[in-house]
Protein backbone atom coordinates (compact mmCIF):
# COMPACT_ATOMS: atom_id res chain seq x y z
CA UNK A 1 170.76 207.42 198.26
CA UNK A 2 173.67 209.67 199.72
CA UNK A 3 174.34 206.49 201.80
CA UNK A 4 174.69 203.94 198.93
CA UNK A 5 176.67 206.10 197.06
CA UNK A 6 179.28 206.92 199.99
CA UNK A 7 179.10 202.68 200.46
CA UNK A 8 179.11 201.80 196.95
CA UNK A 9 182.42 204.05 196.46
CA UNK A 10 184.12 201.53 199.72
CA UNK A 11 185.00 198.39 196.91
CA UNK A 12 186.27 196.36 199.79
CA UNK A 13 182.71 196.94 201.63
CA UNK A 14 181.30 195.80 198.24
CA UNK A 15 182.90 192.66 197.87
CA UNK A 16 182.35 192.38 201.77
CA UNK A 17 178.32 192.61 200.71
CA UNK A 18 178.53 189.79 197.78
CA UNK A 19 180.49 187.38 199.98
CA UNK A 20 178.41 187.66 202.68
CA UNK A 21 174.99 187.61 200.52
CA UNK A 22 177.00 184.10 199.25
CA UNK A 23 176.93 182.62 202.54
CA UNK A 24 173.52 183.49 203.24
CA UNK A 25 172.39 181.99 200.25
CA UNK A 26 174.59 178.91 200.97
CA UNK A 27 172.88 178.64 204.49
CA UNK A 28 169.40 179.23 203.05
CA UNK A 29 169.16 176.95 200.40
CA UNK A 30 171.63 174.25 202.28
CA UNK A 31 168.65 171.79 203.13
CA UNK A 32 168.31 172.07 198.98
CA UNK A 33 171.35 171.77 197.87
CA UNK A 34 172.91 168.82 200.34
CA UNK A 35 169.76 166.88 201.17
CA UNK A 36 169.28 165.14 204.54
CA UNK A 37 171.48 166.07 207.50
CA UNK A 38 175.21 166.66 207.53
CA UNK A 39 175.84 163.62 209.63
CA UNK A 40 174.86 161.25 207.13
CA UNK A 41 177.51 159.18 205.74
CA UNK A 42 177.44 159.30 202.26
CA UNK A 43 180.54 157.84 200.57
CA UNK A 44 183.66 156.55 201.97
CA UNK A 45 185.96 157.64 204.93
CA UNK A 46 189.02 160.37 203.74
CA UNK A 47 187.43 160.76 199.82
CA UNK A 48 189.57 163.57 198.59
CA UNK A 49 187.68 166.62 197.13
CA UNK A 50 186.46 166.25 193.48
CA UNK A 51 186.23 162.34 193.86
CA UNK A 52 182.47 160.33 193.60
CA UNK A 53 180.92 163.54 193.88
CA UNK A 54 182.29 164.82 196.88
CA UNK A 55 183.03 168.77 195.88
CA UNK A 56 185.02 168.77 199.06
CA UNK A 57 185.93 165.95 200.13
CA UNK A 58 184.52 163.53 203.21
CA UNK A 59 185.78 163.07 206.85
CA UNK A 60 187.32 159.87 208.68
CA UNK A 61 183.59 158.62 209.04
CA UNK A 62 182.61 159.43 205.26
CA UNK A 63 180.56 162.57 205.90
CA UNK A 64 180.29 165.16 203.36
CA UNK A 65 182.01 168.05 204.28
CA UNK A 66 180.65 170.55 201.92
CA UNK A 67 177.36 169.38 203.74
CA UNK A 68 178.76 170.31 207.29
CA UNK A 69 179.96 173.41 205.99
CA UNK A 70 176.56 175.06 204.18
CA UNK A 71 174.68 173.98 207.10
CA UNK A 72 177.14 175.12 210.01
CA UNK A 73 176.81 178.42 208.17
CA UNK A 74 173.52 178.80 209.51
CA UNK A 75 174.33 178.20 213.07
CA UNK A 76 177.27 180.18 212.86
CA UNK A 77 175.30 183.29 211.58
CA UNK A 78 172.19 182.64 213.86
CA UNK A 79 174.99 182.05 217.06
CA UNK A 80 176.28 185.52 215.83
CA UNK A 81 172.95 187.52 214.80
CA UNK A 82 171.31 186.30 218.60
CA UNK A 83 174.07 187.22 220.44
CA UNK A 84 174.69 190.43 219.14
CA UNK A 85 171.14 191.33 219.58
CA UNK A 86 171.31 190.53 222.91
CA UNK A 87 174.66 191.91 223.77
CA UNK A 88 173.77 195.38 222.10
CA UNK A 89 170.57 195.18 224.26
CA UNK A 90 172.27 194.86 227.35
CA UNK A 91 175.19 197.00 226.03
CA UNK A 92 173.13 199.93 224.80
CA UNK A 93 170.71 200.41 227.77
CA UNK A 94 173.78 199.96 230.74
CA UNK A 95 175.50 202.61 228.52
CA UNK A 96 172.50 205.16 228.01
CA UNK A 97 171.85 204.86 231.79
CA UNK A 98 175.54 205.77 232.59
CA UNK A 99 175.76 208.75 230.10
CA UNK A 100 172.56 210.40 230.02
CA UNK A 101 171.99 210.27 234.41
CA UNK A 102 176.03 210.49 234.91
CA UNK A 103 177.26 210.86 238.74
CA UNK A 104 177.25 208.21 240.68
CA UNK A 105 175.00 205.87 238.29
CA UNK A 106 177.37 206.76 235.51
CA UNK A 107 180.62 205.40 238.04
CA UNK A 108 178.64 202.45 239.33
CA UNK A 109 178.02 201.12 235.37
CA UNK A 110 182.09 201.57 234.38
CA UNK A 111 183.13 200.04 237.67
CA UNK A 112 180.61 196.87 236.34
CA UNK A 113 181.77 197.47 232.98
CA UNK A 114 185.34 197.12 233.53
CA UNK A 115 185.25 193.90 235.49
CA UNK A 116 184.06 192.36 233.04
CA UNK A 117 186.97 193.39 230.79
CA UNK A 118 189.41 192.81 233.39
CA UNK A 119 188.74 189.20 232.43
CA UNK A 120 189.90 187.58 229.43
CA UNK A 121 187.12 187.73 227.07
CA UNK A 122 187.34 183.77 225.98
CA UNK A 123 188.26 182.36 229.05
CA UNK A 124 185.24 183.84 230.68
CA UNK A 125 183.42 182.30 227.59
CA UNK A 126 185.00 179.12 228.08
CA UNK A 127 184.11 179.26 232.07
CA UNK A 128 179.99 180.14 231.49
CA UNK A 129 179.24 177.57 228.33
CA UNK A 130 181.31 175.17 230.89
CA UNK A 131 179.07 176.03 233.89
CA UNK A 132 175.84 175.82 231.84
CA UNK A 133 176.97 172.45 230.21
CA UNK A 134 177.88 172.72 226.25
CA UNK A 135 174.23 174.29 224.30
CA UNK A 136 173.77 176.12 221.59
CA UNK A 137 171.95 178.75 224.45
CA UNK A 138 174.77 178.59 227.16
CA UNK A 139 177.17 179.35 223.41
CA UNK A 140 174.92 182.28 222.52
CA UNK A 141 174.89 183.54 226.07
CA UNK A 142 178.21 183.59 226.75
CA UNK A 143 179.14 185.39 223.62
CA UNK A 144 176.54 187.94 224.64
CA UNK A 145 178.02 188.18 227.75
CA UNK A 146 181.68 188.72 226.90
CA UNK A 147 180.58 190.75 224.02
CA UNK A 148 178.26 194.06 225.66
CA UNK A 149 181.01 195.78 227.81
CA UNK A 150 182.55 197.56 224.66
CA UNK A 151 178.91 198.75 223.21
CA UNK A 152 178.31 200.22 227.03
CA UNK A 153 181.58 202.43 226.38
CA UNK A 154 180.63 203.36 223.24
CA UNK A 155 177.25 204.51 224.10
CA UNK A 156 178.32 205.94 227.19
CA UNK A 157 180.38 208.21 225.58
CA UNK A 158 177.90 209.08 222.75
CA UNK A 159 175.10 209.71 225.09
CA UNK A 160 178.07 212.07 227.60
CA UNK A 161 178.46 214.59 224.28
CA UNK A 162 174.45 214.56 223.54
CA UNK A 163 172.85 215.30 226.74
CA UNK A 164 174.20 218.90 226.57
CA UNK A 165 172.82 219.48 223.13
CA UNK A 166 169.88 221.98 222.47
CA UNK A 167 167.52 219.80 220.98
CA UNK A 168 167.98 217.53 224.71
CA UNK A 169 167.81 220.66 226.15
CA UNK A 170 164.37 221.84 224.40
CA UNK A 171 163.10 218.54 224.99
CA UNK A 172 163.64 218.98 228.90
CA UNK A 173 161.60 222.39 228.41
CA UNK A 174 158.99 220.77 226.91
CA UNK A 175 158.22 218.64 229.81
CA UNK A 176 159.10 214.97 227.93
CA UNK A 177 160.32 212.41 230.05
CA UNK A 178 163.38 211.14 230.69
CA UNK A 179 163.05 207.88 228.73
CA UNK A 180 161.22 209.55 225.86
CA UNK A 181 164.15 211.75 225.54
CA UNK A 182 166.57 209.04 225.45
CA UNK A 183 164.84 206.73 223.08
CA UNK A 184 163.38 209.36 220.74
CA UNK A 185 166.02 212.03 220.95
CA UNK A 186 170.02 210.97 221.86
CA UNK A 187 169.64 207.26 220.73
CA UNK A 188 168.90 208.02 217.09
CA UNK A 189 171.98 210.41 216.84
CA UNK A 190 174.32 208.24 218.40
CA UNK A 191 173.21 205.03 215.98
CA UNK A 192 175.85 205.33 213.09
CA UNK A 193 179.17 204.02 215.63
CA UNK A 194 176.55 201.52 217.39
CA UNK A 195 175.49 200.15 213.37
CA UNK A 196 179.45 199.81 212.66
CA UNK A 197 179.94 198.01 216.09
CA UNK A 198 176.92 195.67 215.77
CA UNK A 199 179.11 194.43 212.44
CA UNK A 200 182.26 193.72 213.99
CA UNK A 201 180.75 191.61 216.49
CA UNK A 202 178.94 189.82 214.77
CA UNK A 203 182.24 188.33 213.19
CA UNK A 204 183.92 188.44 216.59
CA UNK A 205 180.51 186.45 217.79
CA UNK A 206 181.54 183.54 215.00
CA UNK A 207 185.04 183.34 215.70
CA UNK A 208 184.08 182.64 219.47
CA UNK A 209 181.81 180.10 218.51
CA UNK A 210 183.99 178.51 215.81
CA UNK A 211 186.84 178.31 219.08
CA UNK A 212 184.58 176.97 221.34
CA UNK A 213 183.11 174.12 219.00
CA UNK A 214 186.57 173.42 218.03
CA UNK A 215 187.77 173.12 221.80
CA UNK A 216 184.37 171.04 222.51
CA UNK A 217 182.39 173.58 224.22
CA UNK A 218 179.58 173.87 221.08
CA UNK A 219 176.53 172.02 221.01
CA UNK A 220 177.17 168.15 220.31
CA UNK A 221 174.14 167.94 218.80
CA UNK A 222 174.95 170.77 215.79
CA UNK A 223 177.20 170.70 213.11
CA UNK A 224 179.61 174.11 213.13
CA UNK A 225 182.52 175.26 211.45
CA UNK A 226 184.61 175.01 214.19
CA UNK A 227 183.65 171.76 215.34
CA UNK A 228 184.24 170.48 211.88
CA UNK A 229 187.95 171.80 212.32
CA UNK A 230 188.45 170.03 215.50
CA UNK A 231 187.32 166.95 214.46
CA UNK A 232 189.61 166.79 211.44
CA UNK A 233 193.17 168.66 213.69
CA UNK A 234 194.04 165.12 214.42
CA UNK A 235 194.58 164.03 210.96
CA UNK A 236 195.37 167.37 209.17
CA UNK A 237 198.37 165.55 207.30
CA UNK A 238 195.67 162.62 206.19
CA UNK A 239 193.11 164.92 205.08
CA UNK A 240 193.76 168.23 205.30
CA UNK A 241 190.54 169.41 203.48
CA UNK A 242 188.37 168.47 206.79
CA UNK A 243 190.15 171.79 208.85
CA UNK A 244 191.29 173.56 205.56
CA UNK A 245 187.96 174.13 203.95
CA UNK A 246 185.74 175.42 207.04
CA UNK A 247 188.84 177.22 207.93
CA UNK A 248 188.59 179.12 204.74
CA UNK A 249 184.55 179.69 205.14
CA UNK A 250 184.97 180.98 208.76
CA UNK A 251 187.87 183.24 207.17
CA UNK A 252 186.37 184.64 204.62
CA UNK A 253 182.76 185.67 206.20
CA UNK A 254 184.80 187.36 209.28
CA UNK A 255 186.42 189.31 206.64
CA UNK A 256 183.17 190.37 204.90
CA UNK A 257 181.71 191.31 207.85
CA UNK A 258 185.08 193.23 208.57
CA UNK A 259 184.79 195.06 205.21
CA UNK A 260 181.23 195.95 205.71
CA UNK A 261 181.68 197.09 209.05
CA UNK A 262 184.65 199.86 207.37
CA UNK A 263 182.20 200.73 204.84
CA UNK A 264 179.41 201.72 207.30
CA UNK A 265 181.69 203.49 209.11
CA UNK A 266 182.97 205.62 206.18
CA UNK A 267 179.35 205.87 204.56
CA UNK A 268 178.25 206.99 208.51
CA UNK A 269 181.19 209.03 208.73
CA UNK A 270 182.37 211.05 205.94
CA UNK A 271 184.60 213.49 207.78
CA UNK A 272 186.70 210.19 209.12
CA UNK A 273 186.43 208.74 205.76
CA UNK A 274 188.09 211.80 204.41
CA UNK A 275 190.90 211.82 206.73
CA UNK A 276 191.64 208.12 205.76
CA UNK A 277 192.22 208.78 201.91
């Protein structure tokens, strides 16, 4: 209850929670509320939102793109959920091996760590979805591998503070092993900055999606937000509704997700929270 309270008081996290339960809903119900698939063409090319029942408007070949944009919101969060998952698998255990074993372990997982961020994180997204040919898997992938080298820091450095505490310590004593004490005693205390984390790149996860569907990389075979902006770049003065409108989706849920992510962090961290007001 503490925690709801300390959220609840974050208004910006709030209205982060009620967009972002509106695009779920949008992407859940989607099949519902636009029938059939969003490549159908249903009325004619460049209709103007409002016009023969097109809320948004259609695209040069008469697709709805209200349609395109409450189902894209589904890959779009499942391209984000999946690769986060993955990314804070792969992030989390490389950076609880480095900070709970330290020495040379702990310099062999930064030097890894930091060749990865030596590259540009979308070029090297751009270079793996190209190698593994244009899927929705070689998408989430990609994300997930561009995506873990912060998560290992973060952890690493969580883990580096813990391992001296006394309840590590009594755990030693009492004979546990080393993975029980990692999984049952530092992870759970170092879960509030990896919960704020998970949040922000989640919305970092769609934004590299929505940049590789717009440059061509997504999957051809999907409709997404940001391949709904590419396709309409070329006639943005004919019908500017085709980039404006998924523009304004991907927009607003990276911002909700932005929101949230502050108000875990001050609900998780009071102290910090403090010092911000």
């Amino acid at each position: 209850m503490a925690f709801l309270k300390s959220f609840a008081r974050n208004k910006g996290a709030v209205v982060g929670v009620v967009v972002l339960a509106l695009v779920f809903v949008v992407a859940a119900l989607a099949d519902v509320i636009f029938p059939g698939t969003p490549w159908d063409m249903v009325a004619a090319p460049f209709m103007p939102p409002g016009e023969m029942d097109m809320l948004l408007g259609s695209d040069s070949l008469g697709r709805d793109v209200a349609a395109g944009i409450a189902h894209g919101a589904r890959i779009s969060l499942l391209v984000g959920a999946v690769s986060t998952v993955v990314a804070l698998a792969l992030g989390v255990s490389l950076g609880a091996l480095a900070g709970y074993v330290g020495g040379v372990v702990d310099d062999l997982v930064m030097r890894f760590t930091e060749f990865f961020q030596t590259i540009p994180s979308f070029v090297l997204a751009i270079l793996l979805v190209a190698i593994f040919t244009p899927t929705i898997s070689s998408v989430v992938f990609a994300i997930a591998v561009v995506s873990w080298p912060p998560v290992a820091r973060v952890v690493r450095a969580e883990f580096l503070s813990l391992r001296s505490r006394e309840f590590v310590q009594a755990a030693e004593v009492l004979g546990k092993s080393r993975l029980s004490i990692v999984v049952g005693d530092i992870l759970p205390n170092a879960l509030s900055p990896i919960i704020v984390l998970s949040s922000l790149m989640v919305a970092n996860a769609i934004l590299l999606e929505s940049a590789l569907s717009f440059l061509g990389l997504g999957d051809p075979n999907l409709m997404t937000w940001g391949f709904l902006i590419g396709s309409g770049r070329s006639v943005i003065r004919l019908a500017w509704w085709m980039s404006v409108f998924p523009g304004v989706a991907i927009f607003l849920t990276v911002l909700a997700l932005n929101l949230v992510g502050e108000g875990l962090s001050d609900a998780l961290n009071p102290r910090l929270a403090g010092r911000r007001t």
